[in-house]
N, C-alpha and C. Protein backbone atom coordinates (compact mmCIF):
# COMPACT_ATOMS: atom_id res chain seq x y z
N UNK A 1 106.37 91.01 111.33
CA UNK A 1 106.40 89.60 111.55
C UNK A 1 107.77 89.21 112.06
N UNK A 2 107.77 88.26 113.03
CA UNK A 2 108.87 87.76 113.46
C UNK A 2 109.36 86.55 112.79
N UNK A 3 110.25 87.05 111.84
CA UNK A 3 110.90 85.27 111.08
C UNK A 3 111.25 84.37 111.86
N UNK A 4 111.74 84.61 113.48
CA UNK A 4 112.14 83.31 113.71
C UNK A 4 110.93 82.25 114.49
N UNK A 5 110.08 82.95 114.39
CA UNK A 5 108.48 82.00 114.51
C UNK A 5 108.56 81.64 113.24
N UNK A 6 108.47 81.46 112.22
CA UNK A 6 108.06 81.23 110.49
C UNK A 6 108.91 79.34 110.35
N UNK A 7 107.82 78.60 111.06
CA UNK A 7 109.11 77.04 110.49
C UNK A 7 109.19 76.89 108.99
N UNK A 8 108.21 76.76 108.34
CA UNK A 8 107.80 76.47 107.02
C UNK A 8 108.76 77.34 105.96
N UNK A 9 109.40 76.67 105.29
CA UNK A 9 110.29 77.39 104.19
C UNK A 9 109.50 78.11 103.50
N UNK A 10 108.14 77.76 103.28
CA UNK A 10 107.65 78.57 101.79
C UNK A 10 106.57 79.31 102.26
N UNK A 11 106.85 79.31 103.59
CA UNK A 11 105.82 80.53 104.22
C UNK A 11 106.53 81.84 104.17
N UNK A 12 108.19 81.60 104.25
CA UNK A 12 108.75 83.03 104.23
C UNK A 12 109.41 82.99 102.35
N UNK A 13 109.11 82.09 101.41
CA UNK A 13 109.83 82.32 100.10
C UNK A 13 108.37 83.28 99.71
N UNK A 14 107.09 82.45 100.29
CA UNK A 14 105.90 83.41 99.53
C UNK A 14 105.81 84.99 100.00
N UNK A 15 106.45 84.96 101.50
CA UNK A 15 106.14 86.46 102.12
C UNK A 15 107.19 87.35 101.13
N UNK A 16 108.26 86.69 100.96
CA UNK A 16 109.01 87.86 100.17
C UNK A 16 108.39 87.90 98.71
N UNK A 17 108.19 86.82 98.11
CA UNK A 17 107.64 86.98 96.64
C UNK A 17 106.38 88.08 96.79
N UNK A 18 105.29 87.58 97.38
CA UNK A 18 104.78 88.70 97.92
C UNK A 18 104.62 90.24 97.72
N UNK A 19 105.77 90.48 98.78
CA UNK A 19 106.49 91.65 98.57
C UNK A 19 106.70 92.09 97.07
N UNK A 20 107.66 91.11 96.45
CA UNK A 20 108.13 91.42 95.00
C UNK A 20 106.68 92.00 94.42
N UNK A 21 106.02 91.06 94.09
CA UNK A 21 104.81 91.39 93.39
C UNK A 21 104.14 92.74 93.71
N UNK A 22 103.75 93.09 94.88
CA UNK A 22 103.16 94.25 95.24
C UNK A 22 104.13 95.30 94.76
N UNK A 23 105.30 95.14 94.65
CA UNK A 23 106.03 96.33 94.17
C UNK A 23 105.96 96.53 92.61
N UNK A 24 105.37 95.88 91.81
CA UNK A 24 105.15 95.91 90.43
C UNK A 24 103.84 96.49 90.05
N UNK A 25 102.75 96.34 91.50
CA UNK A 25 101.45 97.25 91.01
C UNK A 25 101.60 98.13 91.23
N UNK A 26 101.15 99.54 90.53
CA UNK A 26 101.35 100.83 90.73
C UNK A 26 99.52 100.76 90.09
N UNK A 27 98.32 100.75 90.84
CA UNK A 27 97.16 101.19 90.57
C UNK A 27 96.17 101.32 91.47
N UNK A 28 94.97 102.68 91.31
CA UNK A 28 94.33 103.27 92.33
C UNK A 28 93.14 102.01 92.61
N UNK A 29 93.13 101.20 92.61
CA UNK A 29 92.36 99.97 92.75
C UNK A 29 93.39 99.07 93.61
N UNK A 30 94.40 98.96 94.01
CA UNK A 30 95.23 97.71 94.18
C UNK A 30 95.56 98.77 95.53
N UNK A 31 96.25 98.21 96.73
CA UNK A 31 96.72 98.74 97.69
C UNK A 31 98.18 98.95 97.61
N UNK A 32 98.68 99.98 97.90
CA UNK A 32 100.15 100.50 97.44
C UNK A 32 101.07 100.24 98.10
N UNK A 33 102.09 99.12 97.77
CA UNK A 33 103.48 98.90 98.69
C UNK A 33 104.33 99.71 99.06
N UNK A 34 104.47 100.62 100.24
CA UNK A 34 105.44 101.56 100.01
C UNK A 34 106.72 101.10 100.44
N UNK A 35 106.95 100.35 101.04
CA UNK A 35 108.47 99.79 101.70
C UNK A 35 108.50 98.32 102.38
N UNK A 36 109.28 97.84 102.26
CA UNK A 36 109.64 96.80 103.04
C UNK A 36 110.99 96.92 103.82
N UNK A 37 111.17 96.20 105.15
CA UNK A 37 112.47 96.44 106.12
C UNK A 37 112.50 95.43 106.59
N UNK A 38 113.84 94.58 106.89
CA UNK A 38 114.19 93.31 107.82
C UNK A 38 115.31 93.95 108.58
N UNK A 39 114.42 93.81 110.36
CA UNK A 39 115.77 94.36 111.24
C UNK A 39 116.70 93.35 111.43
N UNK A 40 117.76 93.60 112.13
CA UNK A 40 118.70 92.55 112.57
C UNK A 40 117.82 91.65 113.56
N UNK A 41 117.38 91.93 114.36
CA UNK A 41 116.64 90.68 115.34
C UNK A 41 115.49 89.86 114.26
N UNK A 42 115.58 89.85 113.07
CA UNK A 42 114.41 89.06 112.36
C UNK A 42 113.34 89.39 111.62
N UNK A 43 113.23 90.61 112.47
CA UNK A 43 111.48 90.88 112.19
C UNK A 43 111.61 91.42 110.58
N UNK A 44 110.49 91.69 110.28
CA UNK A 44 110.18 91.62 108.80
C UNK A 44 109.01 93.06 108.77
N UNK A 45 108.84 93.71 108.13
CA UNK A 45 107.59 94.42 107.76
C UNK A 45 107.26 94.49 106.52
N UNK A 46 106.17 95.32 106.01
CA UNK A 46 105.60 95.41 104.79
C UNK A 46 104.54 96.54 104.82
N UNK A 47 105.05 97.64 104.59
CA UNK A 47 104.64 98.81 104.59
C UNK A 47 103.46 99.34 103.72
N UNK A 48 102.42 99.26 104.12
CA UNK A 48 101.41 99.89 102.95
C UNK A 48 100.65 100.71 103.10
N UNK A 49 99.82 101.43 102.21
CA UNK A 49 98.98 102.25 102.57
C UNK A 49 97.79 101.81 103.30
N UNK A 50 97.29 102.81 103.73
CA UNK A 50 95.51 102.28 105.21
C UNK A 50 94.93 102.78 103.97
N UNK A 51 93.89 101.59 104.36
CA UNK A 51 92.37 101.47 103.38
C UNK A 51 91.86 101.64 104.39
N UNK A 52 90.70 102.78 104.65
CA UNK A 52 89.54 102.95 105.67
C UNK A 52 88.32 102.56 104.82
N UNK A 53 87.41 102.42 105.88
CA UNK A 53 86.47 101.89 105.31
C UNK A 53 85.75 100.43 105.00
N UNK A 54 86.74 99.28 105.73
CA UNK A 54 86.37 98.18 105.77
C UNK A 54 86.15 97.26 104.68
N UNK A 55 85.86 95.96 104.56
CA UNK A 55 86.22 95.30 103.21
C UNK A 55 84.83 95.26 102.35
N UNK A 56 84.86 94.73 101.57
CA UNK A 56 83.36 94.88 100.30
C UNK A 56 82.69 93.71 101.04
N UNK A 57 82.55 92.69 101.20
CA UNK A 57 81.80 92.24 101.49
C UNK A 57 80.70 92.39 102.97
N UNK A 58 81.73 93.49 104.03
CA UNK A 58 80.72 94.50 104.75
C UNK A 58 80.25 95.21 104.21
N UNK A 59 80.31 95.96 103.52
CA UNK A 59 79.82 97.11 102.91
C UNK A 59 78.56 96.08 102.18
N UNK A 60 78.71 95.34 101.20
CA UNK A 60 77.52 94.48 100.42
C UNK A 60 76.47 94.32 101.50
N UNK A 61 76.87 93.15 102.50
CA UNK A 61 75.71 92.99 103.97
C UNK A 61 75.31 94.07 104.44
N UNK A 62 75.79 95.48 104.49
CA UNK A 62 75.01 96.56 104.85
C UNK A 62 73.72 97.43 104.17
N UNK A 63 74.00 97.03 102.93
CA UNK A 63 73.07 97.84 101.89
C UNK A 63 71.92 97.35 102.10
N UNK A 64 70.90 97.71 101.36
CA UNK A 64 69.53 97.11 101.58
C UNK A 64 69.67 96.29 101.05
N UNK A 65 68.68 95.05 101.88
CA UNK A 65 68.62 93.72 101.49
C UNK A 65 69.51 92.40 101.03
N UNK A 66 71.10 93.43 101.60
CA UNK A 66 72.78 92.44 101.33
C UNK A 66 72.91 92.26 100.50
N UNK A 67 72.52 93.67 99.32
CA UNK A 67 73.35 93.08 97.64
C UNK A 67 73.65 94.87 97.69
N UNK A 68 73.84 94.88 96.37
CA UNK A 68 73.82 95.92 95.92
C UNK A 68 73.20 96.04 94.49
N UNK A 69 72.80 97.62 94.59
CA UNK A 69 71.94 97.81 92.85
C UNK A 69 72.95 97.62 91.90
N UNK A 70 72.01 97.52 90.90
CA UNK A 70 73.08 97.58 89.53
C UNK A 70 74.33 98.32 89.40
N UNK A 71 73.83 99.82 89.68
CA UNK A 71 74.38 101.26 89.46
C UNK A 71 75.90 100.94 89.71
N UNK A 72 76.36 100.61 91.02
CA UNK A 72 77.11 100.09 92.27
C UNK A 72 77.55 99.18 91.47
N UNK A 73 77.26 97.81 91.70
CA UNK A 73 77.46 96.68 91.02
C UNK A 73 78.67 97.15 89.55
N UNK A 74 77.59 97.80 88.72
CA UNK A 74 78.74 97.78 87.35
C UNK A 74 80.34 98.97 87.93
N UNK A 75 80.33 99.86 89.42
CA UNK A 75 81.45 100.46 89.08
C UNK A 75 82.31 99.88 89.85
N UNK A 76 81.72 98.93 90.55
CA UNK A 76 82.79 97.70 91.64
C UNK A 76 83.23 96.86 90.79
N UNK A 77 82.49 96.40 89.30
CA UNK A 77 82.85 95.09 88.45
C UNK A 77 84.11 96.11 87.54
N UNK A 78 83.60 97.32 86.83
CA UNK A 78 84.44 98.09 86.01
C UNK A 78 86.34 98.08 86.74
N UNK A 79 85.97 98.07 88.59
CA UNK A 79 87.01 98.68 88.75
C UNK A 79 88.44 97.01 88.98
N UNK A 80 87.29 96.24 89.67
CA UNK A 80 88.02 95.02 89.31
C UNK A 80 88.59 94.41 88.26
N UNK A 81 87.54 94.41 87.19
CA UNK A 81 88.31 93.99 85.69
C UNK A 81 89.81 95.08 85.69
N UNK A 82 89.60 96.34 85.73
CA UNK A 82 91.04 97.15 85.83
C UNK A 82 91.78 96.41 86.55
N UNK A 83 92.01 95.98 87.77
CA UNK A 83 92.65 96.07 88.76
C UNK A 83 93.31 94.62 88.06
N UNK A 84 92.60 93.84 87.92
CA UNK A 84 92.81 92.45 87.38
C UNK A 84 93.43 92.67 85.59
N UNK A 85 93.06 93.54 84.97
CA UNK A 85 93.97 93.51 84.03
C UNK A 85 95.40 94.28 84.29
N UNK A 86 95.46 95.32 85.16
CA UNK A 86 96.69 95.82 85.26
C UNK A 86 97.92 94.48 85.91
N UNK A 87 97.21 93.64 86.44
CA UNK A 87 98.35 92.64 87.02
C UNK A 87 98.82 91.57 85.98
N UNK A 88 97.40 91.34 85.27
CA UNK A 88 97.95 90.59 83.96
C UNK A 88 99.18 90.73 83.02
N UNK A 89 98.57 92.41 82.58
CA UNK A 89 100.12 93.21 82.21
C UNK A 89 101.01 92.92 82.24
N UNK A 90 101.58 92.95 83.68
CA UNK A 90 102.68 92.78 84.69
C UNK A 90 102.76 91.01 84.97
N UNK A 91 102.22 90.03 84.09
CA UNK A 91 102.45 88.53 84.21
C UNK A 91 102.30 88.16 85.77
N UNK A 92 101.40 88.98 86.43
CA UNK A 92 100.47 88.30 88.10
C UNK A 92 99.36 87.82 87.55
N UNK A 93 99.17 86.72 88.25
CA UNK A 93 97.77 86.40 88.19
C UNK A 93 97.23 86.16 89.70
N UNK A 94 96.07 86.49 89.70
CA UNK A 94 95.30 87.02 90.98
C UNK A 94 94.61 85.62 91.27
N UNK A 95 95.07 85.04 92.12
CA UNK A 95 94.44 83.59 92.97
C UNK A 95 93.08 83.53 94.15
């Protein structure tokens, strides 16, 4: 990202908080921050791991009939409640 496009003050206080936060999850459910860098000309990154495979709610519209079975259902709910209590832990709450 280029900061000096960014007018809004709390568009770049949230990108770094952001940042902060992702560096406090460490879990195989959550996507993993590995680095952040600000060059001298501005720019900004945020380094993470690739998720292949596309987001859940493609995957849901693909299955038969755009849900999913139970089976499915309880290990997508099991893995969220984790994912959502590990941030609790750590005083995030997931918006």
């Amino acid at each position: 990202m280029d900061l000096n496009n960014i007018k809004e003050d709390y568009v770049i206080r949230n990108l770094f908080r952001e940042a902060r936060i992702m560096s406090k999850l460490k879990h195989p459910c959550i996507v993993s921050l590995f680095e952040t860098m600000q060059k001298a000309d501005n720019s900004y990154y945020i380094i993470t791991e690739i998720i292949n495979g596309g987001d859940l709610c493609t995957f849901v519209k693909d299955q038969r009939g755009g849900k999913l079975d139970e089976k499915a259902t309880k290990v997508f709910a099991q893995q969220f409640v984790s994912a959502i209590l590990h941030m609790h832990q750590r005083g995030i709450v997931h918006r």
